[in-house]
Protein backbone atom coordinates (compact mmCIF):
# COMPACT_ATOMS: atom_id res chain seq x y z
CA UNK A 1 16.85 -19.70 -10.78
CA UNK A 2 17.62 -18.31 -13.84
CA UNK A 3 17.72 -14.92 -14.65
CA UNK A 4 17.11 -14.05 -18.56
CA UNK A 5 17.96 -10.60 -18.20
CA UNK A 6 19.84 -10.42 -21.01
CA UNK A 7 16.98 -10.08 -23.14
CA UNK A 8 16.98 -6.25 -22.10
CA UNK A 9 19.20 -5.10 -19.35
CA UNK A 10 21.69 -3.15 -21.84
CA UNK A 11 18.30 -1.40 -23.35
CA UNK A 12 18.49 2.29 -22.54
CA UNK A 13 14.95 3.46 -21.62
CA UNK A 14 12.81 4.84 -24.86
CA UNK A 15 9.53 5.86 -25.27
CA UNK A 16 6.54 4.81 -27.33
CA UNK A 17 3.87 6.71 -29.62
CA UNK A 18 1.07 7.42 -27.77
CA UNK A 19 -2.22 5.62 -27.85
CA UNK A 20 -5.36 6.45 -29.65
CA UNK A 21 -6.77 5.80 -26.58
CA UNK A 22 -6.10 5.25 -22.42
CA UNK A 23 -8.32 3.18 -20.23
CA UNK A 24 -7.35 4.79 -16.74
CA UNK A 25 -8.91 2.11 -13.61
CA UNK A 26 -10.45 4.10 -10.81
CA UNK A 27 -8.84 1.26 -8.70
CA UNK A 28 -5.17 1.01 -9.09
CA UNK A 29 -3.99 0.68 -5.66
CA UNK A 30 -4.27 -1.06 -2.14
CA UNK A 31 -7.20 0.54 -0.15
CA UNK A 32 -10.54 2.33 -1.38
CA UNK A 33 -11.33 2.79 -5.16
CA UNK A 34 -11.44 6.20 -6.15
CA UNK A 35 -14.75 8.18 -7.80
CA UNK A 36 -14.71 9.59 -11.32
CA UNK A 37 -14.58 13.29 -11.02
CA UNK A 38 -15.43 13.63 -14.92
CA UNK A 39 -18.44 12.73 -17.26
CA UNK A 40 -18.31 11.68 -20.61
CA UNK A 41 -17.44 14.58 -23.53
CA UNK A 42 -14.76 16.28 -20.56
CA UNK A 43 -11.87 17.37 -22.25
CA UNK A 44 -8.97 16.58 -19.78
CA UNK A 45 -5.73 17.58 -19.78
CA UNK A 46 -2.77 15.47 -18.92
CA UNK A 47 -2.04 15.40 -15.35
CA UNK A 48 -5.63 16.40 -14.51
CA UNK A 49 -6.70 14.51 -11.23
CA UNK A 50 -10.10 12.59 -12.27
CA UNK A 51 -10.54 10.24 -9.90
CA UNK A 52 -10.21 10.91 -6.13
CA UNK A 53 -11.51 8.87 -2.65
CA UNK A 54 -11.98 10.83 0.58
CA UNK A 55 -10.24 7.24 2.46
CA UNK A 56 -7.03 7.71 4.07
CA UNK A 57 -5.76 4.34 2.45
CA UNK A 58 -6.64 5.44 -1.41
CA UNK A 59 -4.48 7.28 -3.75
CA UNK A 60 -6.15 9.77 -6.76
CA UNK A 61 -5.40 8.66 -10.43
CA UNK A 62 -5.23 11.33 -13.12
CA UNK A 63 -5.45 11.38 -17.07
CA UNK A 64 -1.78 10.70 -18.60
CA UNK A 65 -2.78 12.38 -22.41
CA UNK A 66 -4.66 15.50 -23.47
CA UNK A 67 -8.23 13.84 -25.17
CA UNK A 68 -11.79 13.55 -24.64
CA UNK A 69 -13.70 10.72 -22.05
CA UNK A 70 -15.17 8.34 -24.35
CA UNK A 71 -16.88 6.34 -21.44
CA UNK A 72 -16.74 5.51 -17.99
CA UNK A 73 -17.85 2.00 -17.39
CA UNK A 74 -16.20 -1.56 -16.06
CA UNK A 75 -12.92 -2.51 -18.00
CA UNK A 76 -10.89 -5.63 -18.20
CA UNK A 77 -7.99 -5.05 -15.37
CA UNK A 78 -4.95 -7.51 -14.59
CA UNK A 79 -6.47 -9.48 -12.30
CA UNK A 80 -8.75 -11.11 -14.61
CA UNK A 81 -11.91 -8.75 -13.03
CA UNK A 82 -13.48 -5.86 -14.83
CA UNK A 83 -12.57 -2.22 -12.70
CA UNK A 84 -14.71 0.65 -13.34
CA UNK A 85 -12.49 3.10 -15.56
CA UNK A 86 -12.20 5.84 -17.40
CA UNK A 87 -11.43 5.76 -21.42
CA UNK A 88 -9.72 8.86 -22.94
CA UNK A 89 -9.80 9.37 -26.79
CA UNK A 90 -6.25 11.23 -27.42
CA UNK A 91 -6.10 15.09 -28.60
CA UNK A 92 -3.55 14.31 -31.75
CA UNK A 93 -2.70 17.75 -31.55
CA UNK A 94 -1.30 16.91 -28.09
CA UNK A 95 2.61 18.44 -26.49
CA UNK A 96 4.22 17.31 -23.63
CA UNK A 97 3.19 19.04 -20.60
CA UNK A 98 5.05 22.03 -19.35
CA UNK A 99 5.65 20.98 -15.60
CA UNK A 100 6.25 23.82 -13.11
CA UNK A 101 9.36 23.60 -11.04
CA UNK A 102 10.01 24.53 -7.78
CA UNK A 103 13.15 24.02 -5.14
CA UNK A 104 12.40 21.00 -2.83
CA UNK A 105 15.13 22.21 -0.31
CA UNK A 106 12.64 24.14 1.79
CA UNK A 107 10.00 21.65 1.73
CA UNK A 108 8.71 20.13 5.33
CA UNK A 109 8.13 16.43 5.42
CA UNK A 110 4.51 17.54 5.74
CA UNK A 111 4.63 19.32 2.45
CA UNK A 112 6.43 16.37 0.76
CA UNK A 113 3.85 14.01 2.03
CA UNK A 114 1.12 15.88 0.90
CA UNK A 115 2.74 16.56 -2.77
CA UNK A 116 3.13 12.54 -2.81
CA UNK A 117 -0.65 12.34 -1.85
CA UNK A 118 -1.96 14.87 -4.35
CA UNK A 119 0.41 12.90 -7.18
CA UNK A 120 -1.27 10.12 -6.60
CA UNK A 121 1.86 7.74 -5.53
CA UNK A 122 1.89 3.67 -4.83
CA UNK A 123 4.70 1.42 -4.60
CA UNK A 124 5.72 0.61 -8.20
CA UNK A 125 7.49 -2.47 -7.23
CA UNK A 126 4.65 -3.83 -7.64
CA UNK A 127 2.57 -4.01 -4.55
CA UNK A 128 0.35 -0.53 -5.31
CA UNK A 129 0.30 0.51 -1.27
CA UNK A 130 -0.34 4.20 -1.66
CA UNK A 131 2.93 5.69 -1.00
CA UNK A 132 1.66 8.78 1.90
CA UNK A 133 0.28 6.34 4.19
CA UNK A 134 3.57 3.62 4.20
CA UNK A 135 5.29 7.36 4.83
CA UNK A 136 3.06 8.08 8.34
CA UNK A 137 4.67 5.19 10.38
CA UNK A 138 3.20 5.19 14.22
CA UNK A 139 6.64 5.13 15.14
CA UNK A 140 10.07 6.27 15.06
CA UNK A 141 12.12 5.32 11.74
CA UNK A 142 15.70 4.96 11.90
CA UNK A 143 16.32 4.25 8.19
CA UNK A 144 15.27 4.35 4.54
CA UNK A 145 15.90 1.41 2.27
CA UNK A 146 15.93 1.74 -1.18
CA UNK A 147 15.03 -1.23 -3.29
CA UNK A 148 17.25 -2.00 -6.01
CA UNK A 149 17.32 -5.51 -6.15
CA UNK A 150 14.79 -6.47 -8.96
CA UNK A 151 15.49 -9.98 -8.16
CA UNK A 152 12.63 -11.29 -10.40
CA UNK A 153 13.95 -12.86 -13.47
CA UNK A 154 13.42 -10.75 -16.85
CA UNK A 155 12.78 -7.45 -15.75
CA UNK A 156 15.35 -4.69 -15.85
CA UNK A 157 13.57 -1.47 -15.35
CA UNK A 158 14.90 -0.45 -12.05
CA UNK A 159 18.22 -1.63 -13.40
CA UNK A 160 18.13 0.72 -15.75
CA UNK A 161 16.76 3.45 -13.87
CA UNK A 162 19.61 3.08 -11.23
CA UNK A 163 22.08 3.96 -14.32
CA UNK A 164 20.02 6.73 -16.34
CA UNK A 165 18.54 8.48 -13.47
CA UNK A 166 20.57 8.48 -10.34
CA UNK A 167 20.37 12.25 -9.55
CA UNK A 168 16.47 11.64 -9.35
CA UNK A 169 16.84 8.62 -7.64
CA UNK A 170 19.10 9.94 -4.67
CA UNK A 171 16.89 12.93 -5.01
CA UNK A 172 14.08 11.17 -4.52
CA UNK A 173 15.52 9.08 -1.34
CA UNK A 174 16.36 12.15 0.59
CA UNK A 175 13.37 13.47 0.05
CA UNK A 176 11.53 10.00 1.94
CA UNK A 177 14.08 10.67 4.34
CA UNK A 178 13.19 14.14 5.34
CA UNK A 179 9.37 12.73 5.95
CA UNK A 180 10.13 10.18 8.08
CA UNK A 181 13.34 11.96 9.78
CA UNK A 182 15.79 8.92 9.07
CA UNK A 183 19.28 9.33 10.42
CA UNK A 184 20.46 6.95 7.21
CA UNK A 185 19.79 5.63 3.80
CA UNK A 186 20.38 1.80 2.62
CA UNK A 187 20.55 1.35 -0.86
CA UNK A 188 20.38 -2.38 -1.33
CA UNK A 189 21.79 -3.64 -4.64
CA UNK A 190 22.16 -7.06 -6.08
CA UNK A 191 25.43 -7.75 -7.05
CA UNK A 192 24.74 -8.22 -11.08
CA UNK A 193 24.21 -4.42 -11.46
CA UNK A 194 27.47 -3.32 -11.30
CA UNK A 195 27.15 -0.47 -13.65
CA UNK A 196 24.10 0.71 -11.55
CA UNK A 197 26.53 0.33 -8.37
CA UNK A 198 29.00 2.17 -9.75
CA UNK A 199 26.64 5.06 -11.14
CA UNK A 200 24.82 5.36 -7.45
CA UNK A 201 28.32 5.28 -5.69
CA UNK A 202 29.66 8.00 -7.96
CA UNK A 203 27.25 10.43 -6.79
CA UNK A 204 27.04 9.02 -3.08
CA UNK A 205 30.41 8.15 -2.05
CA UNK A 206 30.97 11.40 -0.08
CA UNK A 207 27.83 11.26 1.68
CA UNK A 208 28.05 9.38 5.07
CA UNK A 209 24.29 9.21 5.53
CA UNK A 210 24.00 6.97 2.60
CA UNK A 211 25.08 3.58 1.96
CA UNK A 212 25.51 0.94 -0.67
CA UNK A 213 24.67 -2.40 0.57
CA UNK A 214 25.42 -4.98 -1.95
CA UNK A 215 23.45 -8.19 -1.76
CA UNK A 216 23.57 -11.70 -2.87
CA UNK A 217 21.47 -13.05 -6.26
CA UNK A 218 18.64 -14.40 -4.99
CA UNK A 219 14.75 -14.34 -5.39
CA UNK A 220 12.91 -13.39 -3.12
CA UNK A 221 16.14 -10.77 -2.27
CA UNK A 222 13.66 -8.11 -2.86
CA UNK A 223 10.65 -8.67 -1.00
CA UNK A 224 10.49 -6.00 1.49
CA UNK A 225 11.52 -8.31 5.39
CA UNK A 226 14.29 -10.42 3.02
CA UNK A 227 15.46 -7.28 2.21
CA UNK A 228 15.40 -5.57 6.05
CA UNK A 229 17.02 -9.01 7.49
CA UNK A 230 19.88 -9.00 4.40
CA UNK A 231 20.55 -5.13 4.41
CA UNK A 232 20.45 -4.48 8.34
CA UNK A 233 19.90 -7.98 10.04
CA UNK A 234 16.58 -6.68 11.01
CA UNK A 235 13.76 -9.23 11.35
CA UNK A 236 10.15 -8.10 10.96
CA UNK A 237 8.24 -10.88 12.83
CA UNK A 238 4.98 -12.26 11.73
CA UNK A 239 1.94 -10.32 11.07
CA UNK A 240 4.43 -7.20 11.73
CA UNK A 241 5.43 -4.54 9.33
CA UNK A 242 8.59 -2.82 8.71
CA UNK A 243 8.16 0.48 10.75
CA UNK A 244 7.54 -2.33 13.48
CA UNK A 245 11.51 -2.73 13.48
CA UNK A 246 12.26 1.14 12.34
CA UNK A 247 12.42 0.88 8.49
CA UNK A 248 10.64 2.11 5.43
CA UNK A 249 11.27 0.35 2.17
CA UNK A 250 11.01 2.02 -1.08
CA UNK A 251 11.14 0.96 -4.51
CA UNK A 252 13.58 2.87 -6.56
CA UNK A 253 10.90 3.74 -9.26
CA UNK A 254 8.91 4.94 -6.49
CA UNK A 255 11.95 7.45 -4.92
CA UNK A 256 12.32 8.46 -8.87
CA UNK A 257 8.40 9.18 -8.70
CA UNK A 258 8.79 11.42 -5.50
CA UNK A 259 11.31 13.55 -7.11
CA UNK A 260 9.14 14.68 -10.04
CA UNK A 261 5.80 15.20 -7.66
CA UNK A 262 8.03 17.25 -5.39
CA UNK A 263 10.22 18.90 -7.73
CA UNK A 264 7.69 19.03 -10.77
CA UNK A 265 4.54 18.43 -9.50
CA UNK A 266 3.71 16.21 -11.41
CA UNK A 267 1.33 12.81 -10.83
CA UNK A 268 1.87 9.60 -11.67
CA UNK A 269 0.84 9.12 -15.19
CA UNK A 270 3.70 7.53 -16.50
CA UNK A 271 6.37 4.66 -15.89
CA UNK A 272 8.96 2.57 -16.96
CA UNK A 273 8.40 -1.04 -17.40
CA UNK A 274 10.77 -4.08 -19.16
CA UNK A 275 9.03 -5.74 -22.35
CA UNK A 276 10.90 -8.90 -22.68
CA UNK A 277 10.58 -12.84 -23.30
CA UNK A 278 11.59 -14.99 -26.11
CA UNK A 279 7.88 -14.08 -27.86
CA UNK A 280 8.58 -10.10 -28.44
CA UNK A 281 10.47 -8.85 -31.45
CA UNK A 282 12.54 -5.75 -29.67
CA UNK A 283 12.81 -6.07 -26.03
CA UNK A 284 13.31 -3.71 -24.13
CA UNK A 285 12.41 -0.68 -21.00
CA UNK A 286 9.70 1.37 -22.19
CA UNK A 287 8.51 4.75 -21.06
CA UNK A 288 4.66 4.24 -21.09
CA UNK A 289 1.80 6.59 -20.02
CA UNK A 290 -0.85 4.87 -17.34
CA UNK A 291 -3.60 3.41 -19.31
CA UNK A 292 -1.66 2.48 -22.45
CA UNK A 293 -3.34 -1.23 -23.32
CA UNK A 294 -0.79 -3.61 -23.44
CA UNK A 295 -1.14 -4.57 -27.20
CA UNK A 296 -0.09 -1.28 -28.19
CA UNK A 297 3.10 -1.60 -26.12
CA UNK A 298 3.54 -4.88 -27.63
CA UNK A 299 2.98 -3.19 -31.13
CA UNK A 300 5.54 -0.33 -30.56
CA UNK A 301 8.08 -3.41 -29.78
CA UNK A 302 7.67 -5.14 -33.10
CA UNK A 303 4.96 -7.36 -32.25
CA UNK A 304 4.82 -10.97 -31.50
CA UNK A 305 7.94 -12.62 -32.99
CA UNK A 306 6.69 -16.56 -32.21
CA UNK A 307 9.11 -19.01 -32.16
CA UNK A 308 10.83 -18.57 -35.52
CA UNK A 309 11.90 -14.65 -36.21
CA UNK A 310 11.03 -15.96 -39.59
CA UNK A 311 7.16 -15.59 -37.99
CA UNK A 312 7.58 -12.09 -38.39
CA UNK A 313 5.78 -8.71 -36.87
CA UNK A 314 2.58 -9.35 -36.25
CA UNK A 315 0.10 -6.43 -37.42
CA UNK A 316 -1.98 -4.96 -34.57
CA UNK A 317 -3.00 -1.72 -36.19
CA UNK A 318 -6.24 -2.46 -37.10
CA UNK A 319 -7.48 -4.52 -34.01
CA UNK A 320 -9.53 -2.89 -31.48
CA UNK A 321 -11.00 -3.94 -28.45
CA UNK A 322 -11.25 -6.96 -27.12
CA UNK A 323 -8.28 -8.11 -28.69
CA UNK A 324 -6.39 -11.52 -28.02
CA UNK A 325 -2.98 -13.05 -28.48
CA UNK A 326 -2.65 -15.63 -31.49
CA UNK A 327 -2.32 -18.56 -29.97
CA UNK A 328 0.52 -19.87 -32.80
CA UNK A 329 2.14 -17.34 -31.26
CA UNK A 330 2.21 -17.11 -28.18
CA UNK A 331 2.02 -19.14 -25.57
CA UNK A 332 1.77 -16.76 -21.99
CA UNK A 333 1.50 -12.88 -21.53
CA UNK A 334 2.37 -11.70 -18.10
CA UNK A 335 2.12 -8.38 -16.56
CA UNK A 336 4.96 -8.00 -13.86
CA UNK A 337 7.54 -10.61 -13.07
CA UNK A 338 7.18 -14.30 -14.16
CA UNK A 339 7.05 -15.14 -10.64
CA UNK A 340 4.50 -12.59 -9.34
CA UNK A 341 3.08 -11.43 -12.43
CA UNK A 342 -0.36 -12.36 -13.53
CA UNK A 343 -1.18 -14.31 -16.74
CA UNK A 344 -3.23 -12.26 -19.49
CA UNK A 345 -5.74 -13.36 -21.52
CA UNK A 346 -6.36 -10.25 -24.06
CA UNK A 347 -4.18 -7.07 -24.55
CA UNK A 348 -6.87 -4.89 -24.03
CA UNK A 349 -5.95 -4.61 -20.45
CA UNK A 350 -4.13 -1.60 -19.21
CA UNK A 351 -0.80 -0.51 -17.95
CA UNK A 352 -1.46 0.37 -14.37
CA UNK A 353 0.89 2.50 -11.39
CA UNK A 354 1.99 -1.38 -10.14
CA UNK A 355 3.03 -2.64 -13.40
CA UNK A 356 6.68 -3.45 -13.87
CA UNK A 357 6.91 -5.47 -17.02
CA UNK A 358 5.20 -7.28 -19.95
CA UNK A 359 6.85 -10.50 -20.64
CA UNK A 360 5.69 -12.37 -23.71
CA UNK A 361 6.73 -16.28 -23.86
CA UNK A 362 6.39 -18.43 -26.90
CA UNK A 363 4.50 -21.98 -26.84
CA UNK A 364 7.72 -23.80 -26.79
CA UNK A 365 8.38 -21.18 -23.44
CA UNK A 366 5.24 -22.86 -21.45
CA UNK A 367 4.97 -25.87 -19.96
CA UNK A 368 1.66 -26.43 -19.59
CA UNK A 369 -0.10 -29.33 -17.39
CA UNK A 370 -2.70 -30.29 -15.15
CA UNK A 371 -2.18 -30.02 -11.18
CA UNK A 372 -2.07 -33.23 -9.38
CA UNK A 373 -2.17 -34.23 -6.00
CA UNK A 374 0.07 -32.84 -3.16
CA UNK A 375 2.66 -35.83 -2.83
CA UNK A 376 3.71 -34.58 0.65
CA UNK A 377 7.27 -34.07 -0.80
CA UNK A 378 7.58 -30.46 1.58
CA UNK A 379 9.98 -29.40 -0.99
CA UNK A 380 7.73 -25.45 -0.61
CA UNK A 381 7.85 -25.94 2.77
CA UNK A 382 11.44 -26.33 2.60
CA UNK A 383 11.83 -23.45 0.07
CA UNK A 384 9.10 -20.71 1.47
CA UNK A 385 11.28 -17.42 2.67
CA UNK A 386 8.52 -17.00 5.02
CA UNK A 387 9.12 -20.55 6.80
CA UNK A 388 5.46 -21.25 6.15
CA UNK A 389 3.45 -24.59 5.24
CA UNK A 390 2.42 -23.83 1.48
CA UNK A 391 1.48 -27.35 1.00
CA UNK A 392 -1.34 -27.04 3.85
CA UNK A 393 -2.45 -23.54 2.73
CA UNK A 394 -3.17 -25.13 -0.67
CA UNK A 395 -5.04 -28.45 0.70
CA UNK A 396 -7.16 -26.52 2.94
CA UNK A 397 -7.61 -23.83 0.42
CA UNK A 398 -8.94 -26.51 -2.46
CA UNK A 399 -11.53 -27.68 -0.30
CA UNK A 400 -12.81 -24.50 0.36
CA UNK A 401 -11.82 -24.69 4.14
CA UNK A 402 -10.17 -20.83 3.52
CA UNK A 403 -10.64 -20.48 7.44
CA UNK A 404 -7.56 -23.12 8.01
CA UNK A 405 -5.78 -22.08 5.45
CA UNK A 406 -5.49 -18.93 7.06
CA UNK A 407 -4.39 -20.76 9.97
CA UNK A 408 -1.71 -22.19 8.74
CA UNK A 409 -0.25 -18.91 7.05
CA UNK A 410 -1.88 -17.83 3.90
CA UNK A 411 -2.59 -13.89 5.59
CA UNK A 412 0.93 -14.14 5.58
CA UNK A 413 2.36 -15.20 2.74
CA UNK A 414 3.58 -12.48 0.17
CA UNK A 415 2.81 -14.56 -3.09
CA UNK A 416 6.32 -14.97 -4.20
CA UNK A 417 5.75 -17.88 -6.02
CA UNK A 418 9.01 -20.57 -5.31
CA UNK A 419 6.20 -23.00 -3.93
CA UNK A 420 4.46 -23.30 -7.59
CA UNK A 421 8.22 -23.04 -8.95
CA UNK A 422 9.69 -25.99 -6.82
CA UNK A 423 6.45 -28.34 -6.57
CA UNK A 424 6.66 -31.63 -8.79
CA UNK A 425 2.86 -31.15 -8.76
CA UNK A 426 2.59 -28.41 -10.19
CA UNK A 427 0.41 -27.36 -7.91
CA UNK A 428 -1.48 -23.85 -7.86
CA UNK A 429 -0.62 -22.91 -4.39
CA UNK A 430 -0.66 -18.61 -5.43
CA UNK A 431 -3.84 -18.69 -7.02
CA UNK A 432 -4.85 -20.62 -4.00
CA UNK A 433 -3.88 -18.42 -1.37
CA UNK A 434 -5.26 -15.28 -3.40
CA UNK A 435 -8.76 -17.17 -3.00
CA UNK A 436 -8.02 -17.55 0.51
CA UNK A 437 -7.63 -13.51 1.65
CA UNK A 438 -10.41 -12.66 -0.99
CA UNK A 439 -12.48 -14.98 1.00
CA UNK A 440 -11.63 -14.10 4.46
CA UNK A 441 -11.88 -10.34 3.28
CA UNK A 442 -15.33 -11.22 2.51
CA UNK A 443 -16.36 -12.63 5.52
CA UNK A 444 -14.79 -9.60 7.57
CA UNK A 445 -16.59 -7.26 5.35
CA UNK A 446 -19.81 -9.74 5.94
CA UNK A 447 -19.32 -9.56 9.97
């Protein structure tokens, strides 16, 4: 498919002005939702934890600015739900923390794990599984792979972080190593980064326990068993997991991440993430701190620029919340990738640990049209990495018969999105397998 990276893949990484205000979910990440540990009229201080579950699958959030909590009530999240949060008016008197430092050399694995817990880690690739538990495998690991890929179309972020911040990055992967005791490290690369291959092999090439592997362009390349089968011709069978075959995957924003909570102790209360699309005036990779509603990241990148530049900035300085797109202009926000990403209908919703990119399409981007019928063409079934039957998963799904639609695969599919991308339907089959596993997580929870 095509790629449209060129939108922003030469972008250095910049920072934004920060907010007036950050809307910080309590429910970020696979597992349990954490608990505020604040009340309104706290002053908190950046990198204060204020939100914290006592479940081993849960990871703690923590303010990103110095300010004041406004409230602590539901919010509009990603997925279209409201998540109960916690809103922080910013200190404009506010400096950049002062992180201590410390020397990771003679940390245990136990020591990094629990740094990584305390930081408040997930996988920033996109899948939020809180980053201390995917590091306790039940069994023996016999190698680390790095993801590098970023085989979704538009986004660049890791790109850019495997050129700006290699020392962290390789930093970062020993680091995973040492918890899991790994003999190796894969670091597996699609072929059009070559200035981020070049920048990783310059400070690897004289290190035996590390490797470059360079891979093909393809989506799903990156999705954690296409990734094991292309970098080690490993393959995870189904309803397994990678430690099942001896690997860990990590994303490379999430090695960067480990770095700073080992070395600097500090949490996870900012990221990079790619603005880009036809619809934004200055595309780019942003430095943003968690919480940071996506209109004001939009704002800080010139606005809306419709489909005539002529169209201009569009003013969002005196909007508050809610807030929605004009519709002249714009004609889809996603958070994340276009193929995993979810659509947006307001830009009050905040930046989160998972989120990887804002991409901002014009009207004459979207094709928009009613779902029809499945035909029975079994062009998904021929496409699906995962050699599953998207086209029953759907049918079965739509009727509300979410019991055979597990059956025939939906528990297992990943949500990549190339059966909505080849159907001549135009068929729904993602939003149709997310009703199936919130429906038979319901009924589990029920029995």
């Amino acid at each position: 498919m095509p790629h449209f990276k060129k939108f922003s893949e030469d972008k250095p990484i910049t920072a934004i002005s920060l907010p007036a205000e950050v809307v910080i979910p309590l429910h970020q990440h696979t597992g349990a939702p954490c608990q505020a540990m604040v009340k309104v009229g706290e002053k908190v201080k950046a990198g204060q934890k204020i939100g914290e579950s006592a479940a081993f699958i849960s990871a703690p959030v923590h303010a990103s600015i110095d300010g004041t909590v406004t409230a602590l009530e539901p919010r509009p999240y990603f997925t279209g739900t409201n998540v109960e949060s916690v809103v922080i008016a910013a200190d404009p008197n506010q400096k950049e923390p002062a992180w201590p430092q410390r020397d990771t050399a003679g940390l245990s694995g136990e020591e990094i794990k629990a740094a990584i817990k305390e930081a408040g880690l997930v996988g920033m690739g996109g899948a939020a599984f809180p980053t201390h538990v995917k590091l306790s495998p039940p069994r023996a690991i016999d190698a680390v792979i790095i993801n590098a890929c970023e085989c979704e179309p538009f986004l660049t972020c890791d790109h850019r972080i495997l050129v700006e911040m290699t020392d962290q990055l390789v930093e970062g992967a020993k680091l995973i190593r040492r918890v899991v005791n790994a003999p190796k490290i894969y670091f597996g690369v699609e072929a059009n980064k070559p200035d981020g291959i070049k920048a990783l092999n310059d400070k690897i090439a004289a290190d035996p326990t590390m490797e470059i592997v360079t891979l093909d362009v393809k989506y799903p390349q990156g999705a954690e068993k296409q990734l094991i089968k292309a970098t080690m011709d490993r393959e995870v069978p189904p309803g397994k997991l990678p430690f099942d075959v001896g690997v860990v995957v990590q994303n490379v924003a999430t090695a960067v991440a480990v770095y700073e909570a080992c070395r600097f102790q500090k949490p996870l209360i900012e990221r990079v993430l790619t603005v880009s699309g036809n619809g934004v005036a200055r595309p780019g990779n942003i430095l943003v701190k968690m919480g940071t509603q996506i209109g004001h990241v939009i704002e800080q990148c010139g606005g809306f620029k419709g489909d005539s530049i002529e169209e201009g900035k569009l003013d969002t300085s005196e909007v508050r919340y809610p807030v929605f797109a004009p519709p002249h202009l714009v004609g889809k926000i996603i958070m994340g990738g276009p193929m995993t990403g979810w659509a947006q209908s307001r830009l009050d919703v905040p930046v989160v640990k998972g989120t990887s990119g804002i991409l901002i399409f014009t009207p004459k981007m979207v094709v928009k049209s009613e779902h029809m019928a499945c035909v029975r063409c079994a062009k998904c079934v021929e496409h699906c990495p995962m050699y599953l039957y998207p086209n029953y998963i759907g049918v079965y799904a739509e009727t509300g018969r979410f019991a055979k639609s597990a059956e025939w695969g939906a528990l297992d599919c990943y949500e990549c999105g190339i059966c909505v991308y080849v159907c001549p339907s135009n068929r729904p089959i993602v939003k149709f397998v997310r009703e199936t596993k919130k429906q038979i997580a319901a009924a589990g929870a029920v029995k």
